[in-house]
Protein backbone atom coordinates (compact mmCIF):
# COMPACT_ATOMS: atom_id res chain seq x y z
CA UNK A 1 -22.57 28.64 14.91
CA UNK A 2 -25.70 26.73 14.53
CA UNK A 3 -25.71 22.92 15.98
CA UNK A 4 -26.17 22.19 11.89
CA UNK A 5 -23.11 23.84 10.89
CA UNK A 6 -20.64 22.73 13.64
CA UNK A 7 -22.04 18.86 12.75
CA UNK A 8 -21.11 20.05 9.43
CA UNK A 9 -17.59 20.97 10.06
CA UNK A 10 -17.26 17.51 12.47
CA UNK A 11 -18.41 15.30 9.30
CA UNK A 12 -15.62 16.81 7.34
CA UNK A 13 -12.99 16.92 10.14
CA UNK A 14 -13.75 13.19 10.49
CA UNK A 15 -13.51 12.60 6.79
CA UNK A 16 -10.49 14.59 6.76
CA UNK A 17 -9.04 11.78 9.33
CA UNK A 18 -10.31 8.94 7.41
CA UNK A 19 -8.83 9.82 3.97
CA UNK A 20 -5.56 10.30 6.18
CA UNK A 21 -5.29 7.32 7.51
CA UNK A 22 -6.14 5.50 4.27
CA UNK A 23 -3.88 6.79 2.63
CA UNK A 24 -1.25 5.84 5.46
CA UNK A 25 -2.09 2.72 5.19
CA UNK A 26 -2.25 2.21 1.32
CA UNK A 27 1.37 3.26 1.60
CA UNK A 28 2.06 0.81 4.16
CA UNK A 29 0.65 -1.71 2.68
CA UNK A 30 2.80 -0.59 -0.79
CA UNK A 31 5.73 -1.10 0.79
CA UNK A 32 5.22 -3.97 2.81
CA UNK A 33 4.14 -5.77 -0.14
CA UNK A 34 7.17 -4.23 -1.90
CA UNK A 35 9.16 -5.72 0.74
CA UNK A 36 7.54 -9.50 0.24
CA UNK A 37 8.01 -9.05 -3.79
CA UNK A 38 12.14 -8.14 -3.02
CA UNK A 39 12.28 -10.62 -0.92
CA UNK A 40 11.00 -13.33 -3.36
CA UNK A 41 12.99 -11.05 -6.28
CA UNK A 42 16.13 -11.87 -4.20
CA UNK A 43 16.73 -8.77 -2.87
CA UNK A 44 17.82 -8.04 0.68
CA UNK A 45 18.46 -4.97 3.13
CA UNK A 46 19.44 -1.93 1.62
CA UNK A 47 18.35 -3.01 -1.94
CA UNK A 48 14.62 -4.52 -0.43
CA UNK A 49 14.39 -1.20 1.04
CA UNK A 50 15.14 0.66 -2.14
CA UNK A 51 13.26 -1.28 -4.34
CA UNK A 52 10.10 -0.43 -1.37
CA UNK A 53 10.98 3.23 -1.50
CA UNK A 54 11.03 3.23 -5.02
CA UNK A 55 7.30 1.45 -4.86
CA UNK A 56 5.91 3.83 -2.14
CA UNK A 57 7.05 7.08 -4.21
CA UNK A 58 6.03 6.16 -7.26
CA UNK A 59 2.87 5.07 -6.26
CA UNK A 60 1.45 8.07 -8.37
CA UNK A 61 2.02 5.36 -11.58
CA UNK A 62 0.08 2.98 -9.78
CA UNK A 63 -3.60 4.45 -10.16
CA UNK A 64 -4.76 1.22 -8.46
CA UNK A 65 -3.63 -2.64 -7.18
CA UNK A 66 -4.21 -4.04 -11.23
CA UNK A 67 -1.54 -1.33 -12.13
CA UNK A 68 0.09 -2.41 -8.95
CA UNK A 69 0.55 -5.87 -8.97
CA UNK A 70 1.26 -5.72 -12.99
CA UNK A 71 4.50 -4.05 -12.30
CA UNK A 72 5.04 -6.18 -9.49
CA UNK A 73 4.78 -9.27 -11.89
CA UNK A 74 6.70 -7.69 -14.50
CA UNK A 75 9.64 -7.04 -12.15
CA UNK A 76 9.93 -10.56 -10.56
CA UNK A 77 9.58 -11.62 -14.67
CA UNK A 78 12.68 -9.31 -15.34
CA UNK A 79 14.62 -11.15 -12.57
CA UNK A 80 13.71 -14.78 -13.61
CA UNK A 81 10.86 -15.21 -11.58
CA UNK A 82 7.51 -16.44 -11.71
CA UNK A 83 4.79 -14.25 -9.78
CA UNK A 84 1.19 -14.90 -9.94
CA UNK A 85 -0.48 -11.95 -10.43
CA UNK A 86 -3.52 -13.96 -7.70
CA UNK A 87 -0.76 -14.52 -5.38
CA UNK A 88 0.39 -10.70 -5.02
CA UNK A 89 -3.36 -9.74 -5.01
CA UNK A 90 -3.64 -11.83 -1.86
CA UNK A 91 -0.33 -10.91 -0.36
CA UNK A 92 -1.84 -7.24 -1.11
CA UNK A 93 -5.17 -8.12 1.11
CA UNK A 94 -2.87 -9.75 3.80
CA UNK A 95 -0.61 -6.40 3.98
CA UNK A 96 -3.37 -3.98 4.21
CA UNK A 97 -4.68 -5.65 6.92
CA UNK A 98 -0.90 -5.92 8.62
CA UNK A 99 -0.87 -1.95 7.63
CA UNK A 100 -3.83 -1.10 9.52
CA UNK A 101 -2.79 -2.94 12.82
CA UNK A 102 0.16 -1.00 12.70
CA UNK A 103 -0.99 2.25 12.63
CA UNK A 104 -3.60 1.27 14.73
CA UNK A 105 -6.77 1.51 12.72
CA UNK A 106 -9.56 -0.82 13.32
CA UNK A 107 -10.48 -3.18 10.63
């Protein structure tokens, strides 16, 4: 194997990693923010943690934070409450970087 090829094969290994990891930490940062919204929602425990799970696997719906934070607004509307939508969006900045110190990925 030529010194191009196995460079090659190292780009894409380390891509491999990074894609990985953000994905990790997209989900993290889902359900930590999940957490935040119960919380304010008036959730606790076993239900915050649902209401999370629910977040973090059916992240598929959320094709990115708009999407996101829109059904995080509409759910805290459904239970009375008032989120703004620039609120979440920096509770979303302050949980990705909580995320990332988590699983250990430099910022």
């Amino acid at each position: 194997m030529s010194g191009f090829d196995e460079r090659e094969r190292n780009f894409e290994k380390k891509f491999e990693r990074d894609q990985e990891l953000a994905f990790k930490a997209k989900a993290r940062r889902n359900k930590l923010a999940a957490l935040w919204v119960a919380e304010r929602i008036g959730l606790s425990g076993a239900a915050a943690e649902t209401y999370a799970r629910g977040i973090v696997e059916g992240e598929v719906r959320h094709h990115g934070d708009d999407d996101l934070i829109a059904h995080f607004v509409r759910d805290a509307r459904a239970k009375g409450v008032s989120l703004d939508p620039a609120r979440v969006r920096t509770e979303l900045a302050r949980c990705h970087a909580e995320a990332k110190k988590q699983l250990g990925i430099p910022t």
